[in-house]
C-alpha atoms as a PDB file:
ATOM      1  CA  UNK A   1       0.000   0.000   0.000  1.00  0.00           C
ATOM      2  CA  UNK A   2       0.935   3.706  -0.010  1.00  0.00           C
ATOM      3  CA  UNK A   3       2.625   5.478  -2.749  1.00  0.00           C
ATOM      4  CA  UNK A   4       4.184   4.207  -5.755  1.00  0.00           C
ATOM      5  CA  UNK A   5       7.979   5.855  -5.699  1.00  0.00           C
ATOM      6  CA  UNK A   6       8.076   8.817  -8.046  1.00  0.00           C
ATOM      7  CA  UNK A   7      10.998   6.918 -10.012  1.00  0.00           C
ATOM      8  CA  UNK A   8       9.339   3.431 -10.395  1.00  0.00           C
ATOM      9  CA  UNK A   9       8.450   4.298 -14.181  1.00  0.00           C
ATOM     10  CA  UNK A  10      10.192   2.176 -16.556  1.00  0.00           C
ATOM     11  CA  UNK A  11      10.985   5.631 -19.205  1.00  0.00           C
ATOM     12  CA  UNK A  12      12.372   6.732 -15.858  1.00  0.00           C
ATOM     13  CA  UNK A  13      16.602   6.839 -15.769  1.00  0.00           C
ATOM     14  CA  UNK A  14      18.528   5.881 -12.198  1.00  0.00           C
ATOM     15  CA  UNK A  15      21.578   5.674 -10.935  1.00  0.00           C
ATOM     16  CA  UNK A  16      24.969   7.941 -11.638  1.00  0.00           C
ATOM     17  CA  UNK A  17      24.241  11.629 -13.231  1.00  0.00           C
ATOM     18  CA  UNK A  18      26.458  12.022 -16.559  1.00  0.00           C
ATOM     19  CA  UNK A  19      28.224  15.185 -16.975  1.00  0.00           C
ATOM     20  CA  UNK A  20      25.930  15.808 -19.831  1.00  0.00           C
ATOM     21  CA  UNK A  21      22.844  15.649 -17.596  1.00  0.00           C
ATOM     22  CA  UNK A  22      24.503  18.173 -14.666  1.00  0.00           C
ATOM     23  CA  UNK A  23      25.402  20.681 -17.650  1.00  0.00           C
ATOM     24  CA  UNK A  24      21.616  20.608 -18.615  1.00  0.00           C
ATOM     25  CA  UNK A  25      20.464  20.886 -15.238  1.00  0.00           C
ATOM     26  CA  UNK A  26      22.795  23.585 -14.344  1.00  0.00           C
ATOM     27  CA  UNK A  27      22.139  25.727 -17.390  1.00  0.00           C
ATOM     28  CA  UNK A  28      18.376  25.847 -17.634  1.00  0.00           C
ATOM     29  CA  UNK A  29      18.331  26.476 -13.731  1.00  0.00           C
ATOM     30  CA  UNK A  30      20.710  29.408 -14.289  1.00  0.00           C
ATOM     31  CA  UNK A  31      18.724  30.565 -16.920  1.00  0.00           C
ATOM     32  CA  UNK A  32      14.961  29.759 -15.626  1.00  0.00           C
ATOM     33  CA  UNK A  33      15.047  29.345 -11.990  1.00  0.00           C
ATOM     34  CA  UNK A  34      13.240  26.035 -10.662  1.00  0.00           C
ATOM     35  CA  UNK A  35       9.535  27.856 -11.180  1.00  0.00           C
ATOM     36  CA  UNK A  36       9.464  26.656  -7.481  1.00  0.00           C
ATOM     37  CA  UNK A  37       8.167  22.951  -8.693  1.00  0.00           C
ATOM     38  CA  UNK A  38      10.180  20.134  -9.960  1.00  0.00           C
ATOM     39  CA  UNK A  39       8.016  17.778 -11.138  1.00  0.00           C
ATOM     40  CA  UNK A  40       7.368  19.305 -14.761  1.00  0.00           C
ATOM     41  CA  UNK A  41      10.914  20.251 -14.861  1.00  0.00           C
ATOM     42  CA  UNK A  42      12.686  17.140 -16.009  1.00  0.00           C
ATOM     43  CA  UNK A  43      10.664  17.448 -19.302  1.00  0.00           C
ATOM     44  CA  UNK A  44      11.157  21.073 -19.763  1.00  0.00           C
ATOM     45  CA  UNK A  45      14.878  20.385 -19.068  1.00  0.00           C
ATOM     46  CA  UNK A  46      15.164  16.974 -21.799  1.00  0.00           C
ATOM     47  CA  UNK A  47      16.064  14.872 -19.015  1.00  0.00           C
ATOM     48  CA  UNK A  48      14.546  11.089 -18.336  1.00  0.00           C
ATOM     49  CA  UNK A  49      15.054  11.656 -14.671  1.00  0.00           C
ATOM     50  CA  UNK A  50      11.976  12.287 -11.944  1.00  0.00           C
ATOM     51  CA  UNK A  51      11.989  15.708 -10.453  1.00  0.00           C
ATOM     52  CA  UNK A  52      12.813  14.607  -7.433  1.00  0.00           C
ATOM     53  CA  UNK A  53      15.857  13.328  -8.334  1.00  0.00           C
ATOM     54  CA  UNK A  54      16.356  17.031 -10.454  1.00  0.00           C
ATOM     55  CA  UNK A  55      15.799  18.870  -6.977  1.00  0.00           C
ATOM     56  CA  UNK A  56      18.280  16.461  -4.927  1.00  0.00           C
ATOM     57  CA  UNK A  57      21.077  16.776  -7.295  1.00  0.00           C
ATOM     58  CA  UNK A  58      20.365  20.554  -7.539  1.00  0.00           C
ATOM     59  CA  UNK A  59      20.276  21.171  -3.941  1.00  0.00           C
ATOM     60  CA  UNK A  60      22.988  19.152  -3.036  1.00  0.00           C
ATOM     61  CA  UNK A  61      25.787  18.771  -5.636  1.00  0.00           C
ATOM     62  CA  UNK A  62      25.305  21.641  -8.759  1.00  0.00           C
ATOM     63  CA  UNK A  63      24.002  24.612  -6.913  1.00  0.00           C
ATOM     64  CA  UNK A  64      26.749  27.453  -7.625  1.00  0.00           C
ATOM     65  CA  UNK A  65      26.814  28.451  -3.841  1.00  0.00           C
ATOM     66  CA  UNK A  66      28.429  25.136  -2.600  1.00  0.00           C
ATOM     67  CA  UNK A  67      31.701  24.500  -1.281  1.00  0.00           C
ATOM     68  CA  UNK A  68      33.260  21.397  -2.638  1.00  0.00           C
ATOM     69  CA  UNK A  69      36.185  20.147  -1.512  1.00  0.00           C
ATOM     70  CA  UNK A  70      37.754  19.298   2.253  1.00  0.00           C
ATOM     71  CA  UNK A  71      36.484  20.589   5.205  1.00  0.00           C
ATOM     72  CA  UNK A  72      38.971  23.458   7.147  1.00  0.00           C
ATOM     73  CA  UNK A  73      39.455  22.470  10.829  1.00  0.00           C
ATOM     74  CA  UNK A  74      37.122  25.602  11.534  1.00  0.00           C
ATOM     75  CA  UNK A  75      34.599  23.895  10.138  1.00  0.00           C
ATOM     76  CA  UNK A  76      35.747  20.843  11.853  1.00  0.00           C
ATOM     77  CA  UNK A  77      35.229  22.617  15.550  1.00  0.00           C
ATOM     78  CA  UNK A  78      31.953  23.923  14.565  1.00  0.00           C
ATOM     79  CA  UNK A  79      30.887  20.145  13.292  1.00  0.00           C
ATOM     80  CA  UNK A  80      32.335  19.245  16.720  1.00  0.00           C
ATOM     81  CA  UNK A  81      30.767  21.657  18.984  1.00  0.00           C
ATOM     82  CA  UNK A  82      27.378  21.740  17.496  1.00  0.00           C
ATOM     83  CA  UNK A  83      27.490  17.604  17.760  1.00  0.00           C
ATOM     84  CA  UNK A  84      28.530  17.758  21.398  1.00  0.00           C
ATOM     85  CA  UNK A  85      25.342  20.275  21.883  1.00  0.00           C
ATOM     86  CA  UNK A  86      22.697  19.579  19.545  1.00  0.00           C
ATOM     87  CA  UNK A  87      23.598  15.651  18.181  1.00  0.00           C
ATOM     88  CA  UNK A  88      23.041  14.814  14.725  1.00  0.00           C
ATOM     89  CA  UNK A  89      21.006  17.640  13.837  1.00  0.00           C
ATOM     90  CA  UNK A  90      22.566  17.913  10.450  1.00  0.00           C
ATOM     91  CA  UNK A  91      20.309  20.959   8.741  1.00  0.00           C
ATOM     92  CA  UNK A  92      20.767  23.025  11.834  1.00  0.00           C
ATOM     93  CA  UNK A  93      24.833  22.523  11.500  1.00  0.00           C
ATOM     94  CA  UNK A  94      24.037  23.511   7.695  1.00  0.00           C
ATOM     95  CA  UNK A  95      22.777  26.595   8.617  1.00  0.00           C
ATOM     96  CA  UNK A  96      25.764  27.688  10.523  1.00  0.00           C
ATOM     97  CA  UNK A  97      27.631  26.235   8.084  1.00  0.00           C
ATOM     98  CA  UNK A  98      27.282  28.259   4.269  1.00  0.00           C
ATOM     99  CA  UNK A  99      28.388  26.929   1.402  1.00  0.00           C
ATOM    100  CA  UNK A 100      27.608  23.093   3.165  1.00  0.00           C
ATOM    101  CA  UNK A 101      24.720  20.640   2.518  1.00  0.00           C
ATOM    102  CA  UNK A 102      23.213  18.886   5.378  1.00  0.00           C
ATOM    103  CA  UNK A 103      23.982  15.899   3.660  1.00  0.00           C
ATOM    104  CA  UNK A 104      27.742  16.615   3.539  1.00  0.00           C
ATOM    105  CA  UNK A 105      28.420  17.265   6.787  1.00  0.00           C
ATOM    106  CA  UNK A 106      26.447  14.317   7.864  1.00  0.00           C
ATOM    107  CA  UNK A 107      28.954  11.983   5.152  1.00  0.00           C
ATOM    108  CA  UNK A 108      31.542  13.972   6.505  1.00  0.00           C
ATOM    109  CA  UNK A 109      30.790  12.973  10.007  1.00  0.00           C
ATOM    110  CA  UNK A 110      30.235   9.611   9.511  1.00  0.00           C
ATOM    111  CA  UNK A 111      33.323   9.115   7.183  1.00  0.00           C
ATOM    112  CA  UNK A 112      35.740  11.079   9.243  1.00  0.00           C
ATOM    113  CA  UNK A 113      35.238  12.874  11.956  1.00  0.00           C
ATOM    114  CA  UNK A 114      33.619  10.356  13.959  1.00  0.00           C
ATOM    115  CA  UNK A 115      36.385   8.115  13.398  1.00  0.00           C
ATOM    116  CA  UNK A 116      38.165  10.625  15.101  1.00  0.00           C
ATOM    117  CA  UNK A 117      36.175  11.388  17.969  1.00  0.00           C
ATOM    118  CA  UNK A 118      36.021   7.293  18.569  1.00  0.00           C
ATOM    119  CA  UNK A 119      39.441   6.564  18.503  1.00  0.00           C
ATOM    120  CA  UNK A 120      40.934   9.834  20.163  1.00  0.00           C
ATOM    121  CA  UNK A 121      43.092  11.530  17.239  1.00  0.00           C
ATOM    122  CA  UNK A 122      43.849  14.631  18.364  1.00  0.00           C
ATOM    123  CA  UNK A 123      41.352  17.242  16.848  1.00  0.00           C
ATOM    124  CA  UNK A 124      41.962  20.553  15.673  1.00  0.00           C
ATOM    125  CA  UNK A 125      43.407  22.745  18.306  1.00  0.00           C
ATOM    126  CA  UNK A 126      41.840  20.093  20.807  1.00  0.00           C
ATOM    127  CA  UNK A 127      38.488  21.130  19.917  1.00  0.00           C
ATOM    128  CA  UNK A 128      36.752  22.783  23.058  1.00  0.00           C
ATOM    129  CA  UNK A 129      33.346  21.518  23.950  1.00  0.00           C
ATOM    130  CA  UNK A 130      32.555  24.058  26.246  1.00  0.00           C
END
């Protein structure tokens, strides 16, 4: 019961995102704006993707405003600090955080710095967790 997925349809692509499709993606939403629904985009765009999967990849990996690349150790201290206070609250630490996704710092977290916290490297300036 419940919903059918938005992606189950056969005409429907999944899986990796070609360059090709980004570059598509990335220049009508320069040039348009996302008309503040996805779901009629994919077509507009030429793309056999479900707009859901148009507004993750958007949001997460093309939007111009995103940092890519490693983490700085301030950001480490501020992952650190806000997990000591708040837990895994990882849209709250985006907000404090511009240019990161919730998503990344949670990947982040759970790829690196938790590793850290577990096995006692020394952090950053001993992070403070005041």
């Amino acid at each position: 019961m419940g919903r059918a997925p938005c992606c189950a349809r056969a005409s429907v692509k999944r899986g990796p995102w070609s360059p090709e499709e980004d570059s598509k993606l990335k220049e009508y939403v320069s040039k348009n704006g996302t008309g503040g629904t996805w779901i009629a985009l994919p077509q507009k765009v030429g793309l056999k993707r479900c707009g859901k999967s148009c507004r993750l990849r958007w949001l997460n990996y093309l939007r111009p405003n995103l940092k890519h690349g490693e983490f700085s150790d301030e950001e480490d201290r501020i992952i650190f600090n806000l997990y000591a206070t708040i837990g895994s609250r990882w849209s709250i630490m985006a907000a404090r955080l511009p240019g990161r996704t919730d998503n990344d710092i949670k990947n982040y977290w759970n790829t690196k710095l938790k590793k850290k916290l577990l096995i006692g490297i020394p952090r950053p300036n001993d992070i403070n967790f005041n």
